[in-house]
Protein backbone atom coordinates (compact mmCIF):
# COMPACT_ATOMS: atom_id res chain seq x y z
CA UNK A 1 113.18 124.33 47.76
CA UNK A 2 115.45 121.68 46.53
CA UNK A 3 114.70 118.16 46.58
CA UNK A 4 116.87 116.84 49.50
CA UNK A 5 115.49 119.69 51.51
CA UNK A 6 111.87 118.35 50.50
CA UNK A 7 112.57 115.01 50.92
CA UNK A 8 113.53 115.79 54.47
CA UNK A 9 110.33 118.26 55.23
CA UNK A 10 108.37 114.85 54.56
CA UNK A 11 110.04 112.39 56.11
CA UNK A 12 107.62 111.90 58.70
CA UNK A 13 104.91 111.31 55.70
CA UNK A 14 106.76 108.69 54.34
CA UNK A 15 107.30 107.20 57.71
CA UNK A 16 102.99 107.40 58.00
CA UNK A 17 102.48 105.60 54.71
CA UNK A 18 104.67 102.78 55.39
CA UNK A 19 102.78 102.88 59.01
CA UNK A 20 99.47 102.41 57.08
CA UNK A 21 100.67 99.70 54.76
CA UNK A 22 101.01 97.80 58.14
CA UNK A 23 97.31 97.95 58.42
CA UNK A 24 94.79 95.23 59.88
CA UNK A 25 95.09 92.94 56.53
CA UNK A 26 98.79 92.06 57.35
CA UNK A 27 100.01 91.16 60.40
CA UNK A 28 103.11 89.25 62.20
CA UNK A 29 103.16 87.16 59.31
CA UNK A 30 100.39 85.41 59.09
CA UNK A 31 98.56 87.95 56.82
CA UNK A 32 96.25 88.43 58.87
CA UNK A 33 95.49 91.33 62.06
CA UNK A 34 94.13 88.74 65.01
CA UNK A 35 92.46 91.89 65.97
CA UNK A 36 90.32 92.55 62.96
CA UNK A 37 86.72 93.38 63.39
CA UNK A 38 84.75 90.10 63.24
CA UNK A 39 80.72 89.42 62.04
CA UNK A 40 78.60 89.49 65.04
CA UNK A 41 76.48 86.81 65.48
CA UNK A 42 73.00 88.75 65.56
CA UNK A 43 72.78 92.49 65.10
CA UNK A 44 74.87 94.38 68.12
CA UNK A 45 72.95 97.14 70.20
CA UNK A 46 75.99 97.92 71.86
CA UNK A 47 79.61 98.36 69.82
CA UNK A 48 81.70 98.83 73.10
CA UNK A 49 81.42 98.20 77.13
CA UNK A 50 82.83 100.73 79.70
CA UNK A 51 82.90 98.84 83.04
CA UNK A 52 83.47 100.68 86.08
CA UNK A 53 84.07 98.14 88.55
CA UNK A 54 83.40 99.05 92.06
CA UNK A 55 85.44 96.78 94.09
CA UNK A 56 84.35 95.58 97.84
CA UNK A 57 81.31 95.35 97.15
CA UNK A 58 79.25 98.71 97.44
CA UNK A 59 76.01 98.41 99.98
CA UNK A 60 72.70 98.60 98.21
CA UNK A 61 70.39 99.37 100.78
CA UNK A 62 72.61 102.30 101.55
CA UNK A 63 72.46 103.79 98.13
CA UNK A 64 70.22 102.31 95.21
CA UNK A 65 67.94 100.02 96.58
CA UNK A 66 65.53 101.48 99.24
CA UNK A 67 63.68 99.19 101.54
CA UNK A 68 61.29 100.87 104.16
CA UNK A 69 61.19 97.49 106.07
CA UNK A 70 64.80 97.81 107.07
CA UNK A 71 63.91 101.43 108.23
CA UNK A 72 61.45 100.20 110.65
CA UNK A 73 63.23 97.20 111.75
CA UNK A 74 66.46 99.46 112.80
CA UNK A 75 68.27 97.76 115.57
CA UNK A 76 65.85 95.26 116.12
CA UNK A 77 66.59 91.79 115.69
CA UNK A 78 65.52 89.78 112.70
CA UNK A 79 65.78 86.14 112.08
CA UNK A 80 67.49 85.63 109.22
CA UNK A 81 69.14 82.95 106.66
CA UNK A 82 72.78 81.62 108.26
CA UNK A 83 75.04 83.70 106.95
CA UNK A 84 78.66 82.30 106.18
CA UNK A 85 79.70 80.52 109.76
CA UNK A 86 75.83 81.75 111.18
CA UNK A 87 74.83 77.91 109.15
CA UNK A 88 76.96 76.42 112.06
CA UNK A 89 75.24 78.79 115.00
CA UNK A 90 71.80 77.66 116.31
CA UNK A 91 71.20 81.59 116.72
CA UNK A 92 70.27 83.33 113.08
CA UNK A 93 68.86 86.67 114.82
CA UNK A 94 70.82 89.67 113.45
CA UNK A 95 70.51 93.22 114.11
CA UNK A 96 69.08 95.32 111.43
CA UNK A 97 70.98 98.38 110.58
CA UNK A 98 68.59 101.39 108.51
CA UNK A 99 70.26 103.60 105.82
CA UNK A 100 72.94 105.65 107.02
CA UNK A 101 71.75 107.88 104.25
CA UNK A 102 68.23 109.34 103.18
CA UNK A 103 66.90 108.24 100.05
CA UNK A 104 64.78 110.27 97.52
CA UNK A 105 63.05 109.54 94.22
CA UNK A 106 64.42 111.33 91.17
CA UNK A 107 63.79 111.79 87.47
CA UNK A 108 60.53 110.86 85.52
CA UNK A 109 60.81 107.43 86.51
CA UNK A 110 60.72 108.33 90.42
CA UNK A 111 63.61 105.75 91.41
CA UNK A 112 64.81 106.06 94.93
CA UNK A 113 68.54 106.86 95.24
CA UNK A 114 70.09 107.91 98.37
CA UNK A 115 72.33 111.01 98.96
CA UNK A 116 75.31 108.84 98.92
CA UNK A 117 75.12 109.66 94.92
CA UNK A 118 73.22 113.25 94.34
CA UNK A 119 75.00 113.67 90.64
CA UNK A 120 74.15 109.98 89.74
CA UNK A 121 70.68 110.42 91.12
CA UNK A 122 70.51 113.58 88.09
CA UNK A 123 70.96 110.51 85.83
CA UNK A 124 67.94 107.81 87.06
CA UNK A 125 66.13 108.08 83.56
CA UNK A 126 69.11 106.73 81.29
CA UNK A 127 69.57 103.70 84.32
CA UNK A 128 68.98 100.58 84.52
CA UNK A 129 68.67 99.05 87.52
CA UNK A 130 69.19 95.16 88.68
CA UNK A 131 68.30 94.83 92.37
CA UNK A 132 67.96 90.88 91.79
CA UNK A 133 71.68 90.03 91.22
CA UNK A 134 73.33 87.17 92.93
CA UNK A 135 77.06 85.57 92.56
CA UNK A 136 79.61 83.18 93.45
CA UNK A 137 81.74 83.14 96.84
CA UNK A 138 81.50 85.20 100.16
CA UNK A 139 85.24 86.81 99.91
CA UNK A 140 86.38 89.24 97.59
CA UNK A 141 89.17 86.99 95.82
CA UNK A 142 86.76 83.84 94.44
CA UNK A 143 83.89 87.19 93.71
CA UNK A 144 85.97 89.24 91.89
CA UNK A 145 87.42 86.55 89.94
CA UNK A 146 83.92 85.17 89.31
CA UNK A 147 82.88 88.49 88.10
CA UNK A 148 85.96 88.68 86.06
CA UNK A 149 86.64 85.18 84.47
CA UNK A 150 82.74 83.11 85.21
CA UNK A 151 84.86 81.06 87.54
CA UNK A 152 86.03 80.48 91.21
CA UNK A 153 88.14 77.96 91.47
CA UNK A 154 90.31 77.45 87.52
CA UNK A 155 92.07 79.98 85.28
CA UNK A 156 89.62 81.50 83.02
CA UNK A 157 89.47 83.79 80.00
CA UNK A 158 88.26 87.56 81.41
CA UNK A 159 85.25 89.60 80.05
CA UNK A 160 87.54 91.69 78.11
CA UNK A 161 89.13 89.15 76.40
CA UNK A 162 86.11 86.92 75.24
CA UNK A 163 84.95 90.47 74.00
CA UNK A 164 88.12 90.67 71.74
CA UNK A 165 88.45 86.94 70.95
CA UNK A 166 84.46 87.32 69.59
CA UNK A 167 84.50 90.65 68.19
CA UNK A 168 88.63 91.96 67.64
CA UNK A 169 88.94 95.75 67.74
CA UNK A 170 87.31 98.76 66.02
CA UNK A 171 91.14 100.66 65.87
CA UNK A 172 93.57 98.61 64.45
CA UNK A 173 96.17 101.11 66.33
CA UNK A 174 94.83 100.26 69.82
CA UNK A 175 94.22 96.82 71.62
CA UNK A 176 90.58 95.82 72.04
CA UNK A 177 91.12 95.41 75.73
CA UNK A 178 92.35 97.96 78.44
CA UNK A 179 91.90 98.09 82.08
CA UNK A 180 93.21 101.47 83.67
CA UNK A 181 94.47 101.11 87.31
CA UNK A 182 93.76 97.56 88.10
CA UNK A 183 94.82 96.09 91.32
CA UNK A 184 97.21 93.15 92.00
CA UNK A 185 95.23 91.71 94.25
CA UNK A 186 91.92 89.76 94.68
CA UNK A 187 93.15 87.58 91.10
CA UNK A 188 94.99 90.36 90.09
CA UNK A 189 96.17 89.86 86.26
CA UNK A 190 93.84 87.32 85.89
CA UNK A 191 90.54 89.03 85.91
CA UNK A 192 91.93 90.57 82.90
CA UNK A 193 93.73 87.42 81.39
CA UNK A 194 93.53 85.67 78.40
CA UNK A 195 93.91 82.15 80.05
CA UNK A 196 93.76 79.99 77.21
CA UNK A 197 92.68 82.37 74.77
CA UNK A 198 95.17 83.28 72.42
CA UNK A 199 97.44 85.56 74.16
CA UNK A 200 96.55 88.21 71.91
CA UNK A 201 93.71 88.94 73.62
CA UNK A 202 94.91 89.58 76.97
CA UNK A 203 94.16 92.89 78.09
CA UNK A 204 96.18 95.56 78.37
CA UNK A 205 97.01 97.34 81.66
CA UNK A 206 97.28 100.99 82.11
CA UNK A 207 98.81 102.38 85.40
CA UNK A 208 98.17 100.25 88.88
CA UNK A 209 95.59 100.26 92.03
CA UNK A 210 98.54 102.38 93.94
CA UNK A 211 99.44 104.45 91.24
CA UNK A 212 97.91 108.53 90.44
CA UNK A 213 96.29 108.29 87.30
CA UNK A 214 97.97 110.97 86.31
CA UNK A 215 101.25 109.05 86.22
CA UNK A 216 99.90 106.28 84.83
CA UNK A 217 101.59 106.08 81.40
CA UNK A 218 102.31 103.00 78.70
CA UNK A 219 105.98 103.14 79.27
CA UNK A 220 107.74 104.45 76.21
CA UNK A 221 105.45 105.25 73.81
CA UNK A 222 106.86 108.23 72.72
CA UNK A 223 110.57 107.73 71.41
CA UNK A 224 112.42 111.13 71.85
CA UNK A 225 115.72 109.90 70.82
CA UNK A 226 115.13 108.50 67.07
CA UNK A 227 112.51 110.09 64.39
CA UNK A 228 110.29 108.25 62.87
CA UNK A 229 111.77 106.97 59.69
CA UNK A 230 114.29 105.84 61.42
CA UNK A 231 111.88 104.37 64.08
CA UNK A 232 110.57 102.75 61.47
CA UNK A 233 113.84 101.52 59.68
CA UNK A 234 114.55 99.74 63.06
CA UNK A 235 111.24 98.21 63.58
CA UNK A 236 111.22 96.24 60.03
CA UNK A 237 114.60 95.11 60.80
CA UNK A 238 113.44 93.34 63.79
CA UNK A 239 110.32 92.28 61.75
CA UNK A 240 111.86 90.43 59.50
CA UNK A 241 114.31 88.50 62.03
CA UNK A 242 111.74 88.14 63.98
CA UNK A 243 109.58 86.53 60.57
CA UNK A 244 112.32 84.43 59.57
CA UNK A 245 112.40 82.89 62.77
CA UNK A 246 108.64 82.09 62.86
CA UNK A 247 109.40 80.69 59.41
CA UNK A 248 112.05 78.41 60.64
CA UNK A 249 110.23 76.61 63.09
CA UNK A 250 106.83 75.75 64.62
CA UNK A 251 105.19 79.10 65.64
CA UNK A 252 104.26 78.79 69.37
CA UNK A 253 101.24 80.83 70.76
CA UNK A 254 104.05 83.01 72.73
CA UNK A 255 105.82 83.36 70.06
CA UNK A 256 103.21 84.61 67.97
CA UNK A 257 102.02 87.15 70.55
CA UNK A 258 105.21 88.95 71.26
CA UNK A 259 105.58 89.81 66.99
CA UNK A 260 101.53 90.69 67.40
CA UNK A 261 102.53 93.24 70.61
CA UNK A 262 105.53 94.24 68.99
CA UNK A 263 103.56 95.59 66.15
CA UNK A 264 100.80 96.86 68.10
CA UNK A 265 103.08 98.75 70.38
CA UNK A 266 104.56 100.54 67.20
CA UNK A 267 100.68 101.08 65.56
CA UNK A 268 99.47 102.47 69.25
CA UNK A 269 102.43 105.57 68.75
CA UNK A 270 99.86 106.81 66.44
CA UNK A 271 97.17 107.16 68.64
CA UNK A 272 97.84 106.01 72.64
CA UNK A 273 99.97 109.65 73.48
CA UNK A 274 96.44 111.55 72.34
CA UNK A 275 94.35 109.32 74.28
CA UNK A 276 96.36 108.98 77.60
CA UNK A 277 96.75 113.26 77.29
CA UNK A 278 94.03 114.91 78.73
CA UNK A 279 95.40 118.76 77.74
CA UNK A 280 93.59 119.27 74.66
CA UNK A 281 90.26 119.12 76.53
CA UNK A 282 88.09 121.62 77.30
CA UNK A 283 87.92 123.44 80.77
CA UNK A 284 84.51 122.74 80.63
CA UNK A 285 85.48 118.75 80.20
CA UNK A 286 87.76 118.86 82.78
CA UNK A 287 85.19 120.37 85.21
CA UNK A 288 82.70 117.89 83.81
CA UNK A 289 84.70 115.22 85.14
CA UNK A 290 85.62 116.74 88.67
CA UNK A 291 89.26 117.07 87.40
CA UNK A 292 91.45 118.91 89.14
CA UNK A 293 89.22 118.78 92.33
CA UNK A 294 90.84 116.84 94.67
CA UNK A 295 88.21 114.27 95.55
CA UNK A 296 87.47 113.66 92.45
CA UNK A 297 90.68 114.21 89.86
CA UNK A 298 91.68 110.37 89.77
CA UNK A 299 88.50 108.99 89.21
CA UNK A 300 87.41 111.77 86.88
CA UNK A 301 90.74 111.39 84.73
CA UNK A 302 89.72 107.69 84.29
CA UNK A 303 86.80 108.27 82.97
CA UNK A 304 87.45 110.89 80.81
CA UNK A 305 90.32 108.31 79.83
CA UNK A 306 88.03 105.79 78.90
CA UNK A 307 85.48 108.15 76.85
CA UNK A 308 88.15 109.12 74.82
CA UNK A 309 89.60 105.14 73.93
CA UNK A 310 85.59 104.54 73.59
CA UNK A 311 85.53 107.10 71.08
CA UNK A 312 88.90 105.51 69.49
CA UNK A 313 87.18 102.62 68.83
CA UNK A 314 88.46 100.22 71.99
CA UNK A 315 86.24 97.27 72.86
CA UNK A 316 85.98 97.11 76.47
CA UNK A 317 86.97 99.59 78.91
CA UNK A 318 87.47 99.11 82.60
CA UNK A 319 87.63 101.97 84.76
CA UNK A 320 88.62 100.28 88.20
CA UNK A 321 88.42 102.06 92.01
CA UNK A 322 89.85 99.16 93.91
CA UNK A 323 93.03 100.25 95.60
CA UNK A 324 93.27 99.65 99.70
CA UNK A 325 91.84 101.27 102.30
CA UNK A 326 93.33 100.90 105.04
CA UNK A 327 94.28 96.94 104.29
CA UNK A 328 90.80 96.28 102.31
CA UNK A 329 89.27 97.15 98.98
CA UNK A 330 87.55 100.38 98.77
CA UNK A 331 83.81 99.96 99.70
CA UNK A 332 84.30 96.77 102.05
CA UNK A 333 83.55 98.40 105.27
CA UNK A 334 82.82 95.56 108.03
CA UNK A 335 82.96 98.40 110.52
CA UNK A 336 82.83 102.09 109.43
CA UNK A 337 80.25 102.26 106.80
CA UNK A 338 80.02 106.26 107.24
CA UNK A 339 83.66 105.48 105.28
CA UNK A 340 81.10 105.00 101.93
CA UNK A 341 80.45 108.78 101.78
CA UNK A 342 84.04 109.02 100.87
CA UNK A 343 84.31 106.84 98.18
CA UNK A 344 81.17 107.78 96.57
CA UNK A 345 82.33 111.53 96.81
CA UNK A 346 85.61 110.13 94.81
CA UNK A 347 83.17 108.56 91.83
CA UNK A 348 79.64 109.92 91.42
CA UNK A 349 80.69 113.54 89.64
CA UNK A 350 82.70 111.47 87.04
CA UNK A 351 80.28 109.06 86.49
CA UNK A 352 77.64 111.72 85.67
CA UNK A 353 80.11 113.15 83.98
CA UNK A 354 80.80 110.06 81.57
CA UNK A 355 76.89 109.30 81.36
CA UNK A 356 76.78 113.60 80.26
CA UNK A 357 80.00 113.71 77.70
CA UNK A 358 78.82 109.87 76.29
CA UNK A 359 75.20 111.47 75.38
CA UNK A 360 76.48 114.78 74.32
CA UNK A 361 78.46 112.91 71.65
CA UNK A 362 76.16 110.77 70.58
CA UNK A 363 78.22 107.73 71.81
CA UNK A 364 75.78 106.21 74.32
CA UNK A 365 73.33 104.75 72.33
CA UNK A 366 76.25 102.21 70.86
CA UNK A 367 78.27 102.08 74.41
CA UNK A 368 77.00 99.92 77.38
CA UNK A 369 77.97 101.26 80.77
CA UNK A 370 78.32 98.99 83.23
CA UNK A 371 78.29 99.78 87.27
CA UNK A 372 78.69 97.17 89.76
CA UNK A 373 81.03 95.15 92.12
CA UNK A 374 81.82 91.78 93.07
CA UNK A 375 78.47 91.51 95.67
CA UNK A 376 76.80 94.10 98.27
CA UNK A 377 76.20 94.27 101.66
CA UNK A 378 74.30 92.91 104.30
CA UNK A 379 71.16 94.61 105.51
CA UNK A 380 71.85 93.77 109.25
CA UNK A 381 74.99 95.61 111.13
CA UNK A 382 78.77 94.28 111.84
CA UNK A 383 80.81 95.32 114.23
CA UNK A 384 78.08 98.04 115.47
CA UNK A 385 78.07 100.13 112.18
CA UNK A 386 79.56 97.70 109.53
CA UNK A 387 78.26 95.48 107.10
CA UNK A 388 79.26 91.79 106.01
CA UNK A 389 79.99 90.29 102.19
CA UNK A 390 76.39 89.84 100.95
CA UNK A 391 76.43 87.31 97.49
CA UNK A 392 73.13 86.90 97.87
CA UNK A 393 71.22 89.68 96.58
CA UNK A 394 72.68 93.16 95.15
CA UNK A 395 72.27 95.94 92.71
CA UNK A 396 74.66 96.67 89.60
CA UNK A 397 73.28 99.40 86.82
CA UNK A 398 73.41 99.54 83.20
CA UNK A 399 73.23 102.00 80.34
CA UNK A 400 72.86 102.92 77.14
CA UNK A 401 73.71 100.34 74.38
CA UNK A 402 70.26 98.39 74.13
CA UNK A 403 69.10 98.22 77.57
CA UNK A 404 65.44 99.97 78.81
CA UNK A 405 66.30 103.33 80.79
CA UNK A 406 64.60 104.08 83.61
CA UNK A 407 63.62 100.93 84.72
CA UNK A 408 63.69 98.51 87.55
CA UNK A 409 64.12 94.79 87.37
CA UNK A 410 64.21 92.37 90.10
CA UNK A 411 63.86 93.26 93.63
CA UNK A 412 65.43 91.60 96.59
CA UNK A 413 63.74 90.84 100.11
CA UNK A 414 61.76 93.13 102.15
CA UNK A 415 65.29 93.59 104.13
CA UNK A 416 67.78 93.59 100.64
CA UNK A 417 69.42 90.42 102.36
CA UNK A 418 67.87 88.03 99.28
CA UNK A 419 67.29 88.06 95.62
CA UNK A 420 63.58 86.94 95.36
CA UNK A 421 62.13 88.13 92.31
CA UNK A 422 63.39 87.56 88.78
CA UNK A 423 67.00 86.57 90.15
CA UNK A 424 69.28 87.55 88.11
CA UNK A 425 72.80 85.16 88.26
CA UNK A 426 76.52 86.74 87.16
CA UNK A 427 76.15 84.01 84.77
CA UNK A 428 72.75 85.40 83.29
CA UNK A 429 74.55 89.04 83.62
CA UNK A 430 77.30 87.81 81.20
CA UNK A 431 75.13 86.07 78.75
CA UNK A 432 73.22 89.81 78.53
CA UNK A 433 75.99 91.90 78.20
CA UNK A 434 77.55 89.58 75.44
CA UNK A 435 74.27 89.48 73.85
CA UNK A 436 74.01 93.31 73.28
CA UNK A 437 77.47 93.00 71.64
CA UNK A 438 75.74 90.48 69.42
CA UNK A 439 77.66 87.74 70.66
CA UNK A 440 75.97 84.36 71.72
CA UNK A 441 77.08 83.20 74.96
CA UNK A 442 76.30 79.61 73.71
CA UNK A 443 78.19 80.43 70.36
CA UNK A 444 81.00 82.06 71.60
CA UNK A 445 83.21 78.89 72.40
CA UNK A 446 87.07 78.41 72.32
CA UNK A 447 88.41 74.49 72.58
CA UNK A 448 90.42 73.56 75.13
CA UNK A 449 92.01 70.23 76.61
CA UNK A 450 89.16 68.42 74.68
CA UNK A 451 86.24 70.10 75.17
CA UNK A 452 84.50 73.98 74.59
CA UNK A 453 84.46 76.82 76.75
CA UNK A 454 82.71 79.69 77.09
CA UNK A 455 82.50 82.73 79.47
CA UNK A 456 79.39 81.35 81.33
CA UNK A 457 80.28 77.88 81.26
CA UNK A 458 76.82 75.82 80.66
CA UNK A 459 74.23 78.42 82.55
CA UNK A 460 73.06 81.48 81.46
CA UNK A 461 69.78 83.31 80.31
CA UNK A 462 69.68 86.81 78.97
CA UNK A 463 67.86 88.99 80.51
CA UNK A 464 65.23 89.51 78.17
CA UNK A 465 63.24 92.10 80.66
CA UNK A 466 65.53 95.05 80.44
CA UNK A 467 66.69 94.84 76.43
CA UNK A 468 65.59 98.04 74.94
């Protein structure tokens, strides 16, 4: 072989060294990756969250909290709380509505989960369960942004992103922060904002709400016009402009984050195709996950999605099923709540399926799941066989990454209309999961417009009763 001919057999190995020499230790100029892996503040259970946000709020006394009161009470009237415009009504009664599905206890721990979720149900000894949760607003926009940001009513930094500002990334060729298929409404980009973060931290969008996961794609990372090298030739051209002109004059937080993305977006052509391309998995994967079943393919493919960025070393994950139905968010039936069976049909196999493939590789011990949406449901009917926004007392589920499995904590009324015991606040929720990532809620600050901020403002307790 003669030496051009060699030279040209290894082009694309020269074109992977100079891609590691632009490794976490120099970045944009600065000399330094914003992403790098930072100390913890106390040792981490948990190395990376997978969220799967469950938006309209999912009913809890129709699927993981079980209250035999409400069965005997069915269609009777109760005296309850004023509910939203109820405070202005001098009649409180409301009409109980029972389960619309049976419940049964499962696993060693004997936890009641209705048929709504039979494959979840397999999975009641790795769960932890929160029946005590309360939040912030009675509509899905000021929820899901509290859920999102620790705030209703100002532009905050998301979950995701005080994840990354505290903690950077684990893959220097990925961002810290993705959210597959999020919706434009309800806050839209901001429940995965950076606010006043550094813009670096924003996360990253893959696909939309109204868009088949299987189209969803990070628009051209694969080049099939130029090879690498030359890829590469191009890219260090615009670099260096790009340098020179950070050089020349005051570097600007926007400025700094485009030459951070744009080198980023040429690290991620390493390793985003691999992730986002779910062909090299088995059959027996793809069945694990419902794929290719047509209740459960676009769900499934976004969690076996975010198991394999997990495994790549991404931060936080979120796996969203929020598109409309019919006008709403999924799971915010006011008047068809039979409409639940469909939605759970369209998650529960690829949730099991996640909680199976995480254990299997050995990943859930260092990855907290978290289930939940913005609030629940009302234990009393709407519109004959709805139910209403309920803020006041829900159920969300953890796993893995530090928390005790198979365990309760908290309980709401004898109807599931109120958190009673050991409430647990979104705030307090926050403060936990940031704890397990050995963060400090109270530590993890960022200064802006003259005084600090953090993700759960000044409230806050961790949950002390469900760390493993």
């Amino acid at each position: 072989m003669s030496r051009r001919r060699m030279l040209d057999r290894v082009a694309c190995g020269f074109g992977s060294l100079a891609l590691a020499g632009m490794s976490p230790s120099t970045q944009a100029g600065t000399g330094q990756n914003p992403l790098s892996a930072l100390n913890t503040h106390h040792p981490a259970r948990a190395k990376r969250i997978i969220f799967l946000f469950m938006q309209g709020g999912p009913s809890h006394v129709d699927s993981f909290d079980y209250k035999p009161r409400l069965m005997q009470s069915h269609q009777k009237e109760v005296d309850i709380l004023g509910y939203r415009f109820n405070n202005f009504r001098k009649n409180t009664k409301q009409v109980m509505m029972k389960p619309l599905w049976e419940f049964q206890r499962h696993g060693q721990c004997g936890h009641g989960v209705s048929s709504l979720f039979p494959e979840t149900a397999k999975h009641v000894d790795k769960l932890c369960f929160i029946h005590s949760m309360h939040t912030e607003g009675v509509a899905h926009g000021p929820s899901t942004l509290f859920l999102h940001t620790g705030s209703v009513n100002t532009v905050r930094p998301s979950v995701g992103s005080w994840v990354s500002y505290g903690l950077g990334t684990e893959n220097a060729n990925m961002p810290s922060f993705v959210t597959i298929c999020p919706t434009a409404r309800m806050g839209g980009p901001q429940n995965y904002g950076n606010a006043f973060l550094p813009a670096v931290h924003q996360g990253t969008p893959i696909g939309k709400a109204e868009q088949a996961v299987k189209d969803a794609q990070i628009k051209d990372i694969v080049n099939q016009r130029l090879s690498p090298s030359e890829q590469l030739r191009r890219f260090e051209l615009l670099q260096r402009i790009n340098r020179t002109q950070v050089a020349q004059r005051q570097a600007t937080d926007a400025m700094m984050a485009n030459l951070n993305a744009f080198e980023l977006a040429f690290r991620m052509q390493a390793t985003a195709p691999e992730l986002m391309d779910l062909k090299g998995e088995s059959e027996a994967t793809l069945k694990l996950y419902g794929i290719d079943e047509k209740e459960t393919d676009d769900y499934g493919r976004q969690c076996l999605m975010a198991r394999k960025m997990a495994e790549a070393g991404v931060r936080y994950i979120q796996v969203n099923y929020s598109d409309n139905d019919g006008g709403n968010p999924k799971w915010d039936q006011h008047s068809n709540m039979p409409q639940h069976a469909k939605h759970a049909r369209a998650v529960d196999k690829p949730i099991a399926g996640l909680l199976s493939d995480l254990e299997a590789r050995g990943l859930l011990e260092d990855t907290l799941i978290w289930w939940g949406g913005e609030f629940g449901r009302t234990p009393f009917s709407q519109n004959n066989n709805g139910r209403d926004h309920n803020p006041f007392g829900f159920t969300v589920w953890l796993a893995g990454g530090g928390v005790q499995p198979g365990i309760r904590y908290g309980a709401t009324d004898e109807y599931g209309y109120m958190a009673s015991e050991n409430k647990v606040h979104m705030h307090d929720l926050h403060a936990t999961i940031l704890h397990l990532m050995g963060l400090n809620h109270e530590r993890l600050t960022f200064r802006h417009a003259g005084r600090d901020y953090r993700l759960t403002d000044v409230y806050g307790e961790v949950v002390k009763g469900i760390l493993a």
